[in-house]
C-alpha atoms as a PDB file:
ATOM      1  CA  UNK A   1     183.739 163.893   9.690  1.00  0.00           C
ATOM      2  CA  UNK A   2     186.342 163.335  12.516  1.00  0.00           C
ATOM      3  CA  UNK A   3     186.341 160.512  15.036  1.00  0.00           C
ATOM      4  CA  UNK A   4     188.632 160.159  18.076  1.00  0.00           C
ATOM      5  CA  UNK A   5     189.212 157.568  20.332  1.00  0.00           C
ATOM      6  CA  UNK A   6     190.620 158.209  23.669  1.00  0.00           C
ATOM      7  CA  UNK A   7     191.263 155.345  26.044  1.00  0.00           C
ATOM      8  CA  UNK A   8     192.517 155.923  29.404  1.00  0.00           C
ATOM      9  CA  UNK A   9     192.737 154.629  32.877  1.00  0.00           C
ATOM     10  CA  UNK A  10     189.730 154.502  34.882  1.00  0.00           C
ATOM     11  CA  UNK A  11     190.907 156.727  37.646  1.00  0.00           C
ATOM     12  CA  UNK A  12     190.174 160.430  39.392  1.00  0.00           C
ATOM     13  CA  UNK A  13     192.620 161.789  36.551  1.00  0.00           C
ATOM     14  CA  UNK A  14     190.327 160.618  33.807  1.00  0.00           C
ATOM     15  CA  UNK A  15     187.571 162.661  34.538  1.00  0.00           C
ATOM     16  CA  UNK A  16     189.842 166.197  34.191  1.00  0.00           C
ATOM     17  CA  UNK A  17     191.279 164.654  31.309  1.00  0.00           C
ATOM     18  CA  UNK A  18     187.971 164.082  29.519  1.00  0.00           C
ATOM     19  CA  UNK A  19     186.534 167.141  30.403  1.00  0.00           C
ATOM     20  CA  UNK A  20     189.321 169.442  29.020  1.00  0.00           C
ATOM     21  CA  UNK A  21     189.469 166.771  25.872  1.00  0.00           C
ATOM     22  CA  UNK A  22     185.820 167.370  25.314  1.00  0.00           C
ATOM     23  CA  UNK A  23     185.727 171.473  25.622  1.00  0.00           C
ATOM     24  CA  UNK A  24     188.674 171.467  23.475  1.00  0.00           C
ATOM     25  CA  UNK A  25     186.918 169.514  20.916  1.00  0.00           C
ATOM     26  CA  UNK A  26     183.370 171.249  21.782  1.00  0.00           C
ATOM     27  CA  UNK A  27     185.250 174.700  21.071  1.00  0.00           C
ATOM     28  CA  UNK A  28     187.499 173.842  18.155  1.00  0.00           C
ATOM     29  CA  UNK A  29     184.249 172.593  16.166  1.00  0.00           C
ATOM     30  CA  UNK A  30     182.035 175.079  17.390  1.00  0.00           C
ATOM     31  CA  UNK A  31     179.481 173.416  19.693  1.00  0.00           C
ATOM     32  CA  UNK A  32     176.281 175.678  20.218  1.00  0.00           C
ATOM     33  CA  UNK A  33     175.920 174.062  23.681  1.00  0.00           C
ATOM     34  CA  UNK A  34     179.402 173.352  25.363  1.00  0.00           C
ATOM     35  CA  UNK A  35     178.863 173.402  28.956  1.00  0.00           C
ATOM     36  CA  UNK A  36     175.969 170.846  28.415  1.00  0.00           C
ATOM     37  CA  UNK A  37     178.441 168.332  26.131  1.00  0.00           C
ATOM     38  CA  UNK A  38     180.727 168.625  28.777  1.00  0.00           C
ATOM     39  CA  UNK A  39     178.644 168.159  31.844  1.00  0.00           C
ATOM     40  CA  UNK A  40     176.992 164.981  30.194  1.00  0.00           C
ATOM     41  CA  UNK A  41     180.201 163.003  29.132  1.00  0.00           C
ATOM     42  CA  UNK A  42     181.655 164.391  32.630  1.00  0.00           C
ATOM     43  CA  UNK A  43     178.263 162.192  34.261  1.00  0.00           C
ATOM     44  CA  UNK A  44     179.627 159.725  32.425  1.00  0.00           C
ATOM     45  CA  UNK A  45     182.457 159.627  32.854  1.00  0.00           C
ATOM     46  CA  UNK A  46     181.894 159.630  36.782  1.00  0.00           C
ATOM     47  CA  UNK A  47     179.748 156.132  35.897  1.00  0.00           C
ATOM     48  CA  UNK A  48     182.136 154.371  34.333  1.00  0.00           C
ATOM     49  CA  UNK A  49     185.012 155.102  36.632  1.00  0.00           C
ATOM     50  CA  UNK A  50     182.357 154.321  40.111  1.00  0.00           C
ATOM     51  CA  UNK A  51     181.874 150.810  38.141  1.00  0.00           C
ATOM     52  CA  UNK A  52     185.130 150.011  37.228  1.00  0.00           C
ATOM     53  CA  UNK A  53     186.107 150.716  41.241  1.00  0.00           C
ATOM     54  CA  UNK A  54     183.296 148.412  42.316  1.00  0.00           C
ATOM     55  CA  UNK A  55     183.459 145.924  40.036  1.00  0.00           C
ATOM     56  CA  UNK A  56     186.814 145.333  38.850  1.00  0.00           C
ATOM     57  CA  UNK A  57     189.488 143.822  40.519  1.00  0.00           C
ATOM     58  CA  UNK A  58     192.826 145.945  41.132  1.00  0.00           C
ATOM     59  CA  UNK A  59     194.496 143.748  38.471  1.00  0.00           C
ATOM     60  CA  UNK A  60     192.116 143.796  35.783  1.00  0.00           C
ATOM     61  CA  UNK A  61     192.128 146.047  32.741  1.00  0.00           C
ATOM     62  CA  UNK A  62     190.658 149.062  34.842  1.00  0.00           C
ATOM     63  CA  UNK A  63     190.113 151.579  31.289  1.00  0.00           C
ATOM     64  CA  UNK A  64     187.442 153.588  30.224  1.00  0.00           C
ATOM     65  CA  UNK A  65     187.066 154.321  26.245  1.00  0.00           C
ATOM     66  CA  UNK A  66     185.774 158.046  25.275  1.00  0.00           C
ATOM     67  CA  UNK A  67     184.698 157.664  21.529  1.00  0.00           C
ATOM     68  CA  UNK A  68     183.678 160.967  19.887  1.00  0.00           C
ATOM     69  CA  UNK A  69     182.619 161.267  16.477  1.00  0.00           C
ATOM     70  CA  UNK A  70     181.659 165.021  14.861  1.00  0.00           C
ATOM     71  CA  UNK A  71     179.956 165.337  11.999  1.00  0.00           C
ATOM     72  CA  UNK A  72     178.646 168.263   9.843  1.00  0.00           C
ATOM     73  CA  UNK A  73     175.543 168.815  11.589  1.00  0.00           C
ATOM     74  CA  UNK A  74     175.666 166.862  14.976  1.00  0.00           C
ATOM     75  CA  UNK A  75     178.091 165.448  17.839  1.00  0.00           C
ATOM     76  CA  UNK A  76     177.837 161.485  19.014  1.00  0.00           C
ATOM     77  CA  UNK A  77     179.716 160.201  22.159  1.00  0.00           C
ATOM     78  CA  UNK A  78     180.133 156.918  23.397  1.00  0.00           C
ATOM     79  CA  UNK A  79     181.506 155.743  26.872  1.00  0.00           C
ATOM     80  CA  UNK A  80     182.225 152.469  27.535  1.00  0.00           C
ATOM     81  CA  UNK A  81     184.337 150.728  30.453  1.00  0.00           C
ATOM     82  CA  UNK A  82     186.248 147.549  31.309  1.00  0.00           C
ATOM     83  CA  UNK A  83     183.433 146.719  34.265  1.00  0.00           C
ATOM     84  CA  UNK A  84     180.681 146.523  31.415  1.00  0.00           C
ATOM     85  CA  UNK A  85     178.809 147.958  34.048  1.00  0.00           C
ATOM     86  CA  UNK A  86     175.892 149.521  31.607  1.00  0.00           C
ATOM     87  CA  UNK A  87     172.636 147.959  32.767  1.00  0.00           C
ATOM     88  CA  UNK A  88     170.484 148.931  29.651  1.00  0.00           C
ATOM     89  CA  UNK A  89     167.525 149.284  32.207  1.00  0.00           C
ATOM     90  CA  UNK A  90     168.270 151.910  34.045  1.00  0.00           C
ATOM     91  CA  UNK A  91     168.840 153.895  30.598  1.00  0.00           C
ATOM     92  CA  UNK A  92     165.278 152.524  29.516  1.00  0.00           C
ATOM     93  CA  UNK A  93     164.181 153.403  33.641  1.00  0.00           C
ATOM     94  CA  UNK A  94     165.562 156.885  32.778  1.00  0.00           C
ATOM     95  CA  UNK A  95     163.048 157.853  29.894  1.00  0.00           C
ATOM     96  CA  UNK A  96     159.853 158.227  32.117  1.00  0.00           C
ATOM     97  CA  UNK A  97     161.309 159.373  35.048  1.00  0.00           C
ATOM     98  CA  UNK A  98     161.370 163.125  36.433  1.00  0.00           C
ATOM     99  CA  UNK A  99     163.963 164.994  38.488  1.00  0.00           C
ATOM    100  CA  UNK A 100     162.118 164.582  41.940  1.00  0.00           C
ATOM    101  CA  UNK A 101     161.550 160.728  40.867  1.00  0.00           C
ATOM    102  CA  UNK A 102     165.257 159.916  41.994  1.00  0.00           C
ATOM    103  CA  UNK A 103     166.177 163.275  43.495  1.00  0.00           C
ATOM    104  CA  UNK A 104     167.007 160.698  46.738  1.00  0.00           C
ATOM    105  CA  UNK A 105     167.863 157.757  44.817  1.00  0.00           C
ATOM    106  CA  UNK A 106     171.756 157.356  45.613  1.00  0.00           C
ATOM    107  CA  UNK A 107     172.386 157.223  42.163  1.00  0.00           C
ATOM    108  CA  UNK A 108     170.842 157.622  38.676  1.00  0.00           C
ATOM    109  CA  UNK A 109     170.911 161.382  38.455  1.00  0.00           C
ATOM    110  CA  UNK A 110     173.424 161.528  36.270  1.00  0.00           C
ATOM    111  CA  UNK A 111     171.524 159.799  33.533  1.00  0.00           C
ATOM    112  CA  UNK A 112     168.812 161.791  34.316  1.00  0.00           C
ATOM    113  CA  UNK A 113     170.473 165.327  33.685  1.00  0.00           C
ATOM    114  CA  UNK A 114     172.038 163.432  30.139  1.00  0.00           C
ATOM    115  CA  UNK A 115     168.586 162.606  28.965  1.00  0.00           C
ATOM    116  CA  UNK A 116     168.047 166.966  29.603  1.00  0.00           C
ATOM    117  CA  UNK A 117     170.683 168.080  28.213  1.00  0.00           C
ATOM    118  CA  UNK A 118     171.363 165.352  25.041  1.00  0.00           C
ATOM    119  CA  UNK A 119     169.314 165.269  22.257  1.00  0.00           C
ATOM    120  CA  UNK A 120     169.393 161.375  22.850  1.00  0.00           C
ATOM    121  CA  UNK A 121     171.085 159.012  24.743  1.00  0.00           C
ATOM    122  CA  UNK A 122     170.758 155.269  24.483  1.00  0.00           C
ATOM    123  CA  UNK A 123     172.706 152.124  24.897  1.00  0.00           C
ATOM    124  CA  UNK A 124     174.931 150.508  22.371  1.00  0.00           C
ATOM    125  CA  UNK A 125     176.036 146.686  22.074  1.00  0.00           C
ATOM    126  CA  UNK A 126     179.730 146.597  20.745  1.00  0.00           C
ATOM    127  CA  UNK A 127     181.273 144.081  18.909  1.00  0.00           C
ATOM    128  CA  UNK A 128     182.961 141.890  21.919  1.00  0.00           C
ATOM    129  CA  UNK A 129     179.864 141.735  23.304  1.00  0.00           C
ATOM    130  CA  UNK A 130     179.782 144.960  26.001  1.00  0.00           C
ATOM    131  CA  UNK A 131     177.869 147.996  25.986  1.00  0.00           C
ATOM    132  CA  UNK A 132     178.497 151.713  25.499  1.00  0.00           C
ATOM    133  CA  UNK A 133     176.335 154.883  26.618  1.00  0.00           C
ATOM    134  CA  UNK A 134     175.592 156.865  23.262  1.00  0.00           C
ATOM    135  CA  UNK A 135     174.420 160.259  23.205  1.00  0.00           C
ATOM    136  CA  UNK A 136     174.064 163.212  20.357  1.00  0.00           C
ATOM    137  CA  UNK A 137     174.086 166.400  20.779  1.00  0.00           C
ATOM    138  CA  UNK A 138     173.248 168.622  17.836  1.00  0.00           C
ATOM    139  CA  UNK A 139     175.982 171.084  16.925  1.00  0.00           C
END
């Protein structure tokens, strides 16, 4: 098993960082479904970086941590950010809803086209108290 833990700033760089980081990692350990792992953590990605703008203050710790750990048989991702912006119901909102349900909405797509793609997504209380987005993706 391999983990990695990749924290950066929450910025516009970030999200071409993470998505060459993740379809390195995606290639080098032979993900069936690439383009989908990278399109999910790049939605989220996007989230925590539009949370940390809105909710952080230029002077605060403005990160976003990329955890990835790959095991024999499946891949597991969490995102987490300084803004702790993770409401845990819009995750549990998520599971019911369809694409035309929020094809409108300003946001919440994103979690949407995770919950496709992911064989699971959920949220995840860490130790200081935050949350992170999990999701797995069978290799």
């Amino acid at each position: 098993m391999y983990e990695m833990v990749l924290r950066c700033p929450a910025n516009a760089e970030a999200i071409e960082f993470c998505d060459l980081f993740i379809d390195s990692l995606s290639s080098f350990f032979a993900v069936l479904d690439r383009p989908a792992l990278v399109l999910s953590v790049h939605e989220a990605i996007i989230n925590s970086i539009e949370a940390v703008r809105k909710l952080c203050r230029e002077h605060d710790d403005n990160t976003l941590t990329l955890f990835v750990r790959v095991g024999k048989e499946e891949v597991t991702i969490f995102v987490s950010d300084s803004a702790n912006s993770l409401p845990v119901q819009a995750i549990e909102n998520r599971r019911t809803k369809q694409l035309e349900d929020v094809l409108l909405e300003e946001s919440g797509r994103g979690l949407l086209l995770m919950r496709e793609l992911m064989d699971d997504i959920w949220v995840e209380p860490l130790e200081n108290g935050t949350y992170a987005l999990g999701m797995k993706m069978r290799r």
